[in-house]
Protein backbone atom coordinates (compact mmCIF):
# COMPACT_ATOMS: atom_id res chain seq x y z
CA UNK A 1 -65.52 -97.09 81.70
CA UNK A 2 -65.80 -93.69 83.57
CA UNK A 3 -68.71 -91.85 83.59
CA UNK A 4 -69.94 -88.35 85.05
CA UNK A 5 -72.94 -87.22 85.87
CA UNK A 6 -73.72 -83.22 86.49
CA UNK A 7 -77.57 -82.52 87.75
CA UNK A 8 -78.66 -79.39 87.50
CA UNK A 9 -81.75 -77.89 88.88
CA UNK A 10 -84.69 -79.08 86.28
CA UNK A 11 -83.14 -82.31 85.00
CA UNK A 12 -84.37 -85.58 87.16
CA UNK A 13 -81.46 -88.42 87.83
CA UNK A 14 -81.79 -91.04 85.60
CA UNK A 15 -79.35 -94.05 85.13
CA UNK A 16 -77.37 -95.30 82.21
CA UNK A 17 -74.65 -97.66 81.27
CA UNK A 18 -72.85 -98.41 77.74
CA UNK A 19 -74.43 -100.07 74.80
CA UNK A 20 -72.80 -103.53 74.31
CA UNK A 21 -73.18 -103.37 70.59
CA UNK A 22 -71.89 -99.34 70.10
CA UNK A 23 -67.99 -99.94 68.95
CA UNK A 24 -67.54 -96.03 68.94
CA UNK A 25 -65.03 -94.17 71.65
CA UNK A 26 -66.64 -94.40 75.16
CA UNK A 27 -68.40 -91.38 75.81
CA UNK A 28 -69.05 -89.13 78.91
CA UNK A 29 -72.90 -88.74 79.91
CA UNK A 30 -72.84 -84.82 80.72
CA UNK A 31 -76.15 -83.30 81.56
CA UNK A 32 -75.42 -79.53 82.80
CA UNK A 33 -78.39 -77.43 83.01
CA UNK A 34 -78.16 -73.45 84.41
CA UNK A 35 -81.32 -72.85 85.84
CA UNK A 36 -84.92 -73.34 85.64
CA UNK A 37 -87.28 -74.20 82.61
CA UNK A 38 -86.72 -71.36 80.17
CA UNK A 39 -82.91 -71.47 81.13
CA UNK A 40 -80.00 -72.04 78.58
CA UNK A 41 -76.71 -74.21 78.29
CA UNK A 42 -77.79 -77.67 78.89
CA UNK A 43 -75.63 -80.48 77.54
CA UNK A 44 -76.60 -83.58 76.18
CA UNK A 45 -75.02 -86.54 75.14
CA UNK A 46 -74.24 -90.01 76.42
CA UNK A 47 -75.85 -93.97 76.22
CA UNK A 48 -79.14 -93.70 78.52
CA UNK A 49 -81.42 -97.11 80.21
CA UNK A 50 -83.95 -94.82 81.24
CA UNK A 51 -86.17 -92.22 79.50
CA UNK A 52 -85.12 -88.93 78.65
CA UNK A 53 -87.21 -85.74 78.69
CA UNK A 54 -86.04 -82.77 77.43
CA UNK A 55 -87.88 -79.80 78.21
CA UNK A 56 -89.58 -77.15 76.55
CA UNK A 57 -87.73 -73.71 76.62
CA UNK A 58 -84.68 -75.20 77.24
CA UNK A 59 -81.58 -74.97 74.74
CA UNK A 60 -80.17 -77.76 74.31
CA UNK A 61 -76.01 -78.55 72.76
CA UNK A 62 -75.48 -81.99 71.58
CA UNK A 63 -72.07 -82.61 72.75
CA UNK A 64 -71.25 -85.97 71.86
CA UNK A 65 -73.07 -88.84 70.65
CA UNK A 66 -76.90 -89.54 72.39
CA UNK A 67 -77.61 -93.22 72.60
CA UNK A 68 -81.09 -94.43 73.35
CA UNK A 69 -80.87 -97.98 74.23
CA UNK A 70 -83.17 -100.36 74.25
CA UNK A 71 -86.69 -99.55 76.42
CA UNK A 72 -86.18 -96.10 76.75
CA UNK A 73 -87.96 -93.44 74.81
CA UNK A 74 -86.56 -89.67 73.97
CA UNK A 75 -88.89 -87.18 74.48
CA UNK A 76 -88.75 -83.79 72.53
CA UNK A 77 -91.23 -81.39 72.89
CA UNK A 78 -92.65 -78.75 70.11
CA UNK A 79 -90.65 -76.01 69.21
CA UNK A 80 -87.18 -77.83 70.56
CA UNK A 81 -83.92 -76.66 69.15
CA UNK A 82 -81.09 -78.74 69.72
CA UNK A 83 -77.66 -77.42 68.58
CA UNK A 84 -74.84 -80.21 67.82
CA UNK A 85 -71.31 -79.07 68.21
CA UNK A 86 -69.98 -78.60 64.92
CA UNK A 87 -67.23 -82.04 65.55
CA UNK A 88 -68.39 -84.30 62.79
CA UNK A 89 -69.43 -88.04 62.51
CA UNK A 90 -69.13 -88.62 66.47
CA UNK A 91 -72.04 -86.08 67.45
CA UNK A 92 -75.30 -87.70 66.53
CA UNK A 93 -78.28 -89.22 68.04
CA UNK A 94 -79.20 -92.91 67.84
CA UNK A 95 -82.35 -94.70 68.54
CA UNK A 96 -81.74 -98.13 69.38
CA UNK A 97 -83.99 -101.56 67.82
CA UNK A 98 -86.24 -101.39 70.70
CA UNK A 99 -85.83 -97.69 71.92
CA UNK A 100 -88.70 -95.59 70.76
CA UNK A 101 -88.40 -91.30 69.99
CA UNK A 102 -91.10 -89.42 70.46
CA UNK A 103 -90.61 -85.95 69.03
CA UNK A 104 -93.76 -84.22 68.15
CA UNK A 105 -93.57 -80.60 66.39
CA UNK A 106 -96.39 -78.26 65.01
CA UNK A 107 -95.74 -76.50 61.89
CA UNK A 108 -95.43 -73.32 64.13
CA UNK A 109 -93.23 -74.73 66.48
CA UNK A 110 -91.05 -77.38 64.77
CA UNK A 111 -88.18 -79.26 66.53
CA UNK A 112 -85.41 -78.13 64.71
CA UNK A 113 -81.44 -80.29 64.91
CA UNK A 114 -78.58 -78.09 63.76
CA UNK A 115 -75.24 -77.01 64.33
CA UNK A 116 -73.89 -74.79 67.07
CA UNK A 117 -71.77 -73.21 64.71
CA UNK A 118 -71.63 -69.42 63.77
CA UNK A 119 -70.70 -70.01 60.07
CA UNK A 120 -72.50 -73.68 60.16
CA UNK A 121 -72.00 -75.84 57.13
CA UNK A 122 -72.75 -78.92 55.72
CA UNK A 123 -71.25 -81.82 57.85
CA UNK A 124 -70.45 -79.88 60.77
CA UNK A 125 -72.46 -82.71 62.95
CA UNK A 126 -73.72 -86.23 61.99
CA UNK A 127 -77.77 -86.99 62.15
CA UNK A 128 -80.43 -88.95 63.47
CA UNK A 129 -80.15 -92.73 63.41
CA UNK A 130 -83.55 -94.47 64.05
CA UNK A 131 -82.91 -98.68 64.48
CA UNK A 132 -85.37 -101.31 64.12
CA UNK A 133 -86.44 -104.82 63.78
CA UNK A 134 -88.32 -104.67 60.50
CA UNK A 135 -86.64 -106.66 57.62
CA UNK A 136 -83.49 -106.04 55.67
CA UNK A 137 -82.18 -108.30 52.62
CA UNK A 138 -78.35 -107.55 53.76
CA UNK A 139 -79.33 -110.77 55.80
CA UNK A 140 -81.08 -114.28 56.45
CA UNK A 141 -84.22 -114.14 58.81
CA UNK A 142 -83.93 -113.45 62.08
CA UNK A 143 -80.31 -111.93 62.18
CA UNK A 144 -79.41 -108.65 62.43
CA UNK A 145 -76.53 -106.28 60.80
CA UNK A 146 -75.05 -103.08 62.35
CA UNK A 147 -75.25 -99.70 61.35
CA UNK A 148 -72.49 -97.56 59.69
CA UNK A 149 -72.48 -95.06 62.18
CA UNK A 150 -72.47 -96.36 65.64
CA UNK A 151 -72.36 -100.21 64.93
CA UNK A 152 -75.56 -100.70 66.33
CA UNK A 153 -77.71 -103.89 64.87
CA UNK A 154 -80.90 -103.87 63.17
CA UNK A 155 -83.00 -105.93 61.08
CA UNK A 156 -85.60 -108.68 62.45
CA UNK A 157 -89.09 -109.95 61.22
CA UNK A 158 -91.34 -107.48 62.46
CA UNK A 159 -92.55 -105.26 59.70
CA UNK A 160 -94.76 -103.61 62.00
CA UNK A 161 -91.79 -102.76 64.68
CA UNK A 162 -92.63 -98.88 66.54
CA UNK A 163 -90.11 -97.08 67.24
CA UNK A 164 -92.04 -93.98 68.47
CA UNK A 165 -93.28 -90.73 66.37
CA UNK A 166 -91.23 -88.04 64.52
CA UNK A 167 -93.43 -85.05 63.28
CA UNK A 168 -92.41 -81.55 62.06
CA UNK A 169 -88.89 -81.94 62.80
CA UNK A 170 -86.07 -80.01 60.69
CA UNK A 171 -82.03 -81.27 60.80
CA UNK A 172 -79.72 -78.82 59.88
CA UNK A 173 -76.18 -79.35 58.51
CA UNK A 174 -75.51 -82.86 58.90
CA UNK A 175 -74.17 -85.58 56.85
CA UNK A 176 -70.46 -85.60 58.90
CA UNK A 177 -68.18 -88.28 57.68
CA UNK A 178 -66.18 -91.23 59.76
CA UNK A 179 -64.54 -92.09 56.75
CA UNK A 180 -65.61 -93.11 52.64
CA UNK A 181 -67.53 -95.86 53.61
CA UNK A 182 -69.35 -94.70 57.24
CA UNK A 183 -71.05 -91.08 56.61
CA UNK A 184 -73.92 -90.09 58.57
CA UNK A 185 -76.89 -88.65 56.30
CA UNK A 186 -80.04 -86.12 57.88
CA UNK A 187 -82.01 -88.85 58.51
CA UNK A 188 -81.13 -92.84 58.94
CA UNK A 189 -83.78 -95.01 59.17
CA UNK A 190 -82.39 -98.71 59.82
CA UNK A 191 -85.42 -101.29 59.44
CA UNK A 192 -87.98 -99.28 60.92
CA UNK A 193 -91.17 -100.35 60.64
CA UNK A 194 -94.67 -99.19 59.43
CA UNK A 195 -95.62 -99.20 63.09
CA UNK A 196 -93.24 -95.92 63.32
CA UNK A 197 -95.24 -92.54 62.74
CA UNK A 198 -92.79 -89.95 60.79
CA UNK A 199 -94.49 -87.38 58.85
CA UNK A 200 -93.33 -83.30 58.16
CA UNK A 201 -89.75 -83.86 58.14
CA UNK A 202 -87.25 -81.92 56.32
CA UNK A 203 -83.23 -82.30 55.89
CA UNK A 204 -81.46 -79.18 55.05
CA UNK A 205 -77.91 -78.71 53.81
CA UNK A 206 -76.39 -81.71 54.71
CA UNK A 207 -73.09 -83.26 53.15
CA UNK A 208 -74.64 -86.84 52.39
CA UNK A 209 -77.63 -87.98 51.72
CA UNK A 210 -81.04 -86.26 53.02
CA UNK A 211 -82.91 -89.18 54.32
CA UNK A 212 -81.67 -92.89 53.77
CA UNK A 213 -84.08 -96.21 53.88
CA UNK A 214 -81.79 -99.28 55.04
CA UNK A 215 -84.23 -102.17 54.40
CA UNK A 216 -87.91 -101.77 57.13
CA UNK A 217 -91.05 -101.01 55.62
CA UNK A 218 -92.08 -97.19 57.54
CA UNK A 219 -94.16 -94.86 55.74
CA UNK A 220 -93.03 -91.60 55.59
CA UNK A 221 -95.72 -88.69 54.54
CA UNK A 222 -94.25 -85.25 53.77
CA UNK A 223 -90.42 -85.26 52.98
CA UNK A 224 -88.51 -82.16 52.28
CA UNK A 225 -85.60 -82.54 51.38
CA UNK A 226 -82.82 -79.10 50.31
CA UNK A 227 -79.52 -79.10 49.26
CA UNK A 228 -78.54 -82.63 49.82
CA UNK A 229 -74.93 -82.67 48.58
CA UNK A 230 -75.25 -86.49 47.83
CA UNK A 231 -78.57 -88.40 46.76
CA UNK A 232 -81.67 -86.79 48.52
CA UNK A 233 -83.47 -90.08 49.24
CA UNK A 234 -81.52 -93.52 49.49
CA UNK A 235 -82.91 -96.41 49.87
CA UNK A 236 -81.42 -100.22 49.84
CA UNK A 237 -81.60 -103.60 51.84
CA UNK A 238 -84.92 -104.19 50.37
CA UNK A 239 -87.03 -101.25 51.60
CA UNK A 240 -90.41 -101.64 50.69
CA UNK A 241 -92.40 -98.76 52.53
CA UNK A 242 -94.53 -95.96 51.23
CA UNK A 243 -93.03 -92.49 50.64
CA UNK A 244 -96.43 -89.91 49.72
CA UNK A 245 -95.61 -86.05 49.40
CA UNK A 246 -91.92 -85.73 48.92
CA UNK A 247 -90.34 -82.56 47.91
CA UNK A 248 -86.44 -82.65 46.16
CA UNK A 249 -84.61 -79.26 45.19
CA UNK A 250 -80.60 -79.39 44.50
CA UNK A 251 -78.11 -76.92 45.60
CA UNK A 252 -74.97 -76.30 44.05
CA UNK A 253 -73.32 -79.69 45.28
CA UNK A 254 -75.70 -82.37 44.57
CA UNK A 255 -75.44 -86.20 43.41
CA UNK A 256 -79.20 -87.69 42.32
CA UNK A 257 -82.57 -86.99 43.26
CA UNK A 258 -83.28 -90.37 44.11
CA UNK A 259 -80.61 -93.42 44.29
CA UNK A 260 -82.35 -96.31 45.02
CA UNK A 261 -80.70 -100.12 44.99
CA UNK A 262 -82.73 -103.13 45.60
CA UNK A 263 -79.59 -104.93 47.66
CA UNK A 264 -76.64 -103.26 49.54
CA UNK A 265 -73.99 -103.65 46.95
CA UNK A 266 -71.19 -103.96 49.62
CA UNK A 267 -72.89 -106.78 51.41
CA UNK A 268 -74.69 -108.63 49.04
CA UNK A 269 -78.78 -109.60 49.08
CA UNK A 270 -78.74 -112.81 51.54
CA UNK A 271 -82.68 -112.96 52.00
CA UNK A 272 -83.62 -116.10 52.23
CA UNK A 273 -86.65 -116.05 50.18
CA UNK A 274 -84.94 -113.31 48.49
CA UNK A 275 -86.69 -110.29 48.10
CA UNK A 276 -85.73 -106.93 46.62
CA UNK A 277 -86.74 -103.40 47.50
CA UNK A 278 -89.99 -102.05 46.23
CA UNK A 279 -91.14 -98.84 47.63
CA UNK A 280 -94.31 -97.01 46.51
CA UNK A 281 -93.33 -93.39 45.59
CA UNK A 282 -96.51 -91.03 45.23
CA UNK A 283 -96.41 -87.19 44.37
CA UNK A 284 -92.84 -86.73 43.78
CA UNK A 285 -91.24 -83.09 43.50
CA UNK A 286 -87.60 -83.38 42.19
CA UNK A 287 -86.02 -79.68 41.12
CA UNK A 288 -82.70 -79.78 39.11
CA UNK A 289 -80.28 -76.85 38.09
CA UNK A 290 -81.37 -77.07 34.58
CA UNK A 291 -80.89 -80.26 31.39
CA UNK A 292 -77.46 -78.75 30.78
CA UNK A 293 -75.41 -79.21 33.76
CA UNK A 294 -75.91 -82.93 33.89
CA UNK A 295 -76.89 -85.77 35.86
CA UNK A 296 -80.11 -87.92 36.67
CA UNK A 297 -82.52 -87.11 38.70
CA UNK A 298 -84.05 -90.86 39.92
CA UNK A 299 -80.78 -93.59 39.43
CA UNK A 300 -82.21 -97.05 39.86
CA UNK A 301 -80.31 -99.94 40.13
CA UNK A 302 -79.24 -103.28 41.77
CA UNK A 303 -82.83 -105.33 40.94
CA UNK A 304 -84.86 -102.23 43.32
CA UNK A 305 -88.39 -102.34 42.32
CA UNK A 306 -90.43 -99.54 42.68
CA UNK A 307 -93.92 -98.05 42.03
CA UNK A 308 -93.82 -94.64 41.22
CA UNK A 309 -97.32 -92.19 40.80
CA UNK A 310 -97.38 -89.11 39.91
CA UNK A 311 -94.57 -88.05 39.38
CA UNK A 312 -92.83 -83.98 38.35
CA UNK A 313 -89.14 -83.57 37.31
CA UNK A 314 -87.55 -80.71 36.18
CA UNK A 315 -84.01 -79.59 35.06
CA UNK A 316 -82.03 -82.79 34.63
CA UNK A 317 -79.76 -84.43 31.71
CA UNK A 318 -81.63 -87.31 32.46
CA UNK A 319 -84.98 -88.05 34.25
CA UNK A 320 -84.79 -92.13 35.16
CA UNK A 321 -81.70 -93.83 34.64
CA UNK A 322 -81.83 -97.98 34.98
CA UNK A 323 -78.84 -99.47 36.01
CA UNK A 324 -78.15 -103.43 36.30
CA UNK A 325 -78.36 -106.65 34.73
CA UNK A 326 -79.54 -110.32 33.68
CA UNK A 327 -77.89 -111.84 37.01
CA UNK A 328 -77.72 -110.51 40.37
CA UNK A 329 -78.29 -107.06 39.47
CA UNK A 330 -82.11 -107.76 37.82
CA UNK A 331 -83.52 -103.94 37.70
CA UNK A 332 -84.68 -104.79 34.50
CA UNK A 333 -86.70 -107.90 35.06
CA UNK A 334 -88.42 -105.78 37.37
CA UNK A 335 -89.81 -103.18 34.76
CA UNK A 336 -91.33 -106.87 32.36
CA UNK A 337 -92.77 -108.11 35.39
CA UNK A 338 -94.50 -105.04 36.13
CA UNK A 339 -92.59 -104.17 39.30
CA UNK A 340 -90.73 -101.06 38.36
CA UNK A 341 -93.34 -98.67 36.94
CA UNK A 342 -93.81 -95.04 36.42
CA UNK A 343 -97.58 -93.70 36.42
CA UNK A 344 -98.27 -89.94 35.27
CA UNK A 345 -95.03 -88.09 35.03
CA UNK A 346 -94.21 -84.47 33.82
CA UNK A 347 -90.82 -83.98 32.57
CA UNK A 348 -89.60 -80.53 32.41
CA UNK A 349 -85.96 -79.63 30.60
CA UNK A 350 -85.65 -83.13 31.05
CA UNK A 351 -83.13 -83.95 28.02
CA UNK A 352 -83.44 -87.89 28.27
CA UNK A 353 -86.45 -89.53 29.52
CA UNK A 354 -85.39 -93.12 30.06
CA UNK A 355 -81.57 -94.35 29.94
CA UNK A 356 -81.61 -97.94 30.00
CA UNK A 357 -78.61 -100.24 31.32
CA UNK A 358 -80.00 -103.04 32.17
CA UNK A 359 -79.20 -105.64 29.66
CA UNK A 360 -82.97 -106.45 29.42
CA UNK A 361 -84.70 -104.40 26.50
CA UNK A 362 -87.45 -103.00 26.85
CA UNK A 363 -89.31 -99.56 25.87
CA UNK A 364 -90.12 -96.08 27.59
CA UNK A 365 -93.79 -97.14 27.11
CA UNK A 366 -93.46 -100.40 29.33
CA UNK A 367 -91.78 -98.31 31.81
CA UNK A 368 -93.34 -94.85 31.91
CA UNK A 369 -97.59 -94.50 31.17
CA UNK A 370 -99.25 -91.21 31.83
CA UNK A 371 -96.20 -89.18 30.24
CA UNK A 372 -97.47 -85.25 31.05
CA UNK A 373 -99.95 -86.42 33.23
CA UNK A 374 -97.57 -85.52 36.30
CA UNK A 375 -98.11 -82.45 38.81
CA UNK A 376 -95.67 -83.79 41.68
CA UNK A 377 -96.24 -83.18 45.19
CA UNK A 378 -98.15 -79.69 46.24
CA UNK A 379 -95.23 -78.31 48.48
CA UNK A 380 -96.38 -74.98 49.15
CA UNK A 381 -99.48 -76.71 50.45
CA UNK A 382 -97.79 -78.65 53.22
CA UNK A 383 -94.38 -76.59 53.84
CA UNK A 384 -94.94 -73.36 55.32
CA UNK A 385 -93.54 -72.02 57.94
CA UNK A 386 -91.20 -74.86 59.37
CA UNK A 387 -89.32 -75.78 56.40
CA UNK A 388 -86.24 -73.50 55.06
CA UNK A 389 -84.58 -72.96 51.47
């Protein structure tokens, strides 16, 4: 495999080699910076073994896809903007299971991940990809899968796996697809543990989901999430992390709110003990184009659990929609056993409350308690000046 290397006059030599486990075309490490700090028209991209630094000042164009393998750490400082060449699924930046990002923004100076595009649009460029060794129910123990993008594994037994810090950080016009199956969404967070700090993060316009949960257990405070043209949060492969503060408004092109399965449907859950997903979901924002155009605003299904608290949705056909059944699909069971429940909601031209297709019966009253009792997340509160509608 060839590689090439261009140094310019601020960026330090570092080594790097390819990722045994990436599957994607080989790709050309090409760092090419003008000048001094302050400068513009550095390129990134390529698999890196050693740390990178970018600096602050510096534009930055994603030119490819940026792979950070295992023991290395990318560094982004506050107030970063990195453009990604508007090519699709193949421009993106990966974190590897036992790489470690450590991008920390300010509200005033956010790190912002966008296209390079003068008309940019959703899917111009693919995402971030964040890999870890926190459990996923897609397999038994110790094993790992691979990711859709990139084919990188993750998965493992460490619930409280770091991989590094994301605050304030904005990303722009992603979601671009490899094909039906392998789309990149804003943010992909493959079993990353709760020893992972991300907080203040926003995805903005992108063509697939805003930020999807496959399996891990990380926390993530303050979500924004705008335009998502499919779900806004995802989560499967038994997630079972805390999401507190989460803001959802739809665009024109939208799927749900929230999708959330408790097993990957294409793989199967092969936990051995099995065990489903069962996030905790508090102050919850999700803003709809009004009860008359359709569609659900939370879709549950495929045995996820869930514990949702306070809770405001407005402008849907439906608010919560249970999918699943009395076999492998038990969403149901979940909501008698007092593992799918809804504390102090507000519905708002919310036409149906509760749609229930579970094959388990049930009522909205063992589901839902505190009906009115919902205010949602205080967005204004915790979004100014680095988030965007």
């Amino acid at each position: 495999m060839k590689r090439n290397l261009l140094f310019g006059l601020t960026i330090a030599s570092m080594l790097f080699t390819a990722c045994s486990t990436d599957d994607t075309a080989d790709v050309i490490l090409n760092i090419n910076n003008a000048g001094n700090t302050g400068s513009t028209g550095t390129t990134i991209s390529g698999t890196f073994t050693s740390n990178l630094t970018l600096e602050a000042g510096t534009d930055y164009t994603l030119n490819g896809s940026l792979i950070m393998a295992s023991g290395t750490t990318l560094t982004i400082p506050a107030g970063t903007t990195i453009k990604a060449l508007a090519q699709g699924s193949d421009v993106y930046i990966a974190i590897s299971q036992g790489a470690k990002i450590n991008a920390l923004g300010t509200a005033a100076n956010p790190i912002v991940l966008t296209s390079n595009a003068s008309n940019p649009e959703a899917g111009d460029w693919g995402g971030l990809i964040v890999l870890g060794r926190a459990p996923i129910n897609s397999v038994s123990g110790s094993s790992t899968s691979t990711s859709e993008i990139a084919s990188l594994p993750y998965g493992g037994t460490d619930a409280g796996d770091d991989s590094g810090s994301i605050s304030y950080m904005r990303i722009e016009y992603s979601g671009g697809s490899a094909d039906g199956q392998s789309e990149n969404n804003g943010f992909s967070f493959y079993a990353v543990g709760n020893g992972t700090l991300v907080e203040y993060i926003q995805a903005f316009e992108g063509k697939d989901d805003g930020i999807e949960f496959f399996g891990g257990t990380v926390n993530v405070d303050f979500v924004s999430v705008v335009n998502a043209q499919d779900d806004s949060i995802d989560w499967t492969e038994g997630y079972t992390g805390i999401i507190t503060n989460a803001y959802v408004k739809h665009g024109t092109d939208h799927d749900k709110g929230i999708e959330a399965d408790g097993f990957n449907t294409d793989i199967g859950n092969n936990s051995s003990p099995v065990f489903w997903s069962k996030p905790t979901v508090n102050n919850l924002t999700i803003i709809g184009n009004g009860s008359s155009t359709g569609n659900e605003a939370i879709r549950l299904r495929a045995g996820t659990q869930g514990i949702f608290n306070n809770i405001s949705i407005q402008g849907f056909a439906e608010g919560f929609d249970l999918d699943g059944d009395q076999g492998d699909s038990p969403t149901g069971a979940g909501v008698l056993s007092n593992n799918l429940q809804v504390t102090d909601v507000l519905f708002t031209d919310v036409t149906l409350k509760l749609k229930n297709d579970t094959g388990e019966t049930f009522t909205e009253s063992d589901f839902i308690s505190g009906d009115g009792n919902g205010t949602g997340t205080n967005y204004s509160s915790w979004s100014t000046g680095w988030t965007v509608e």
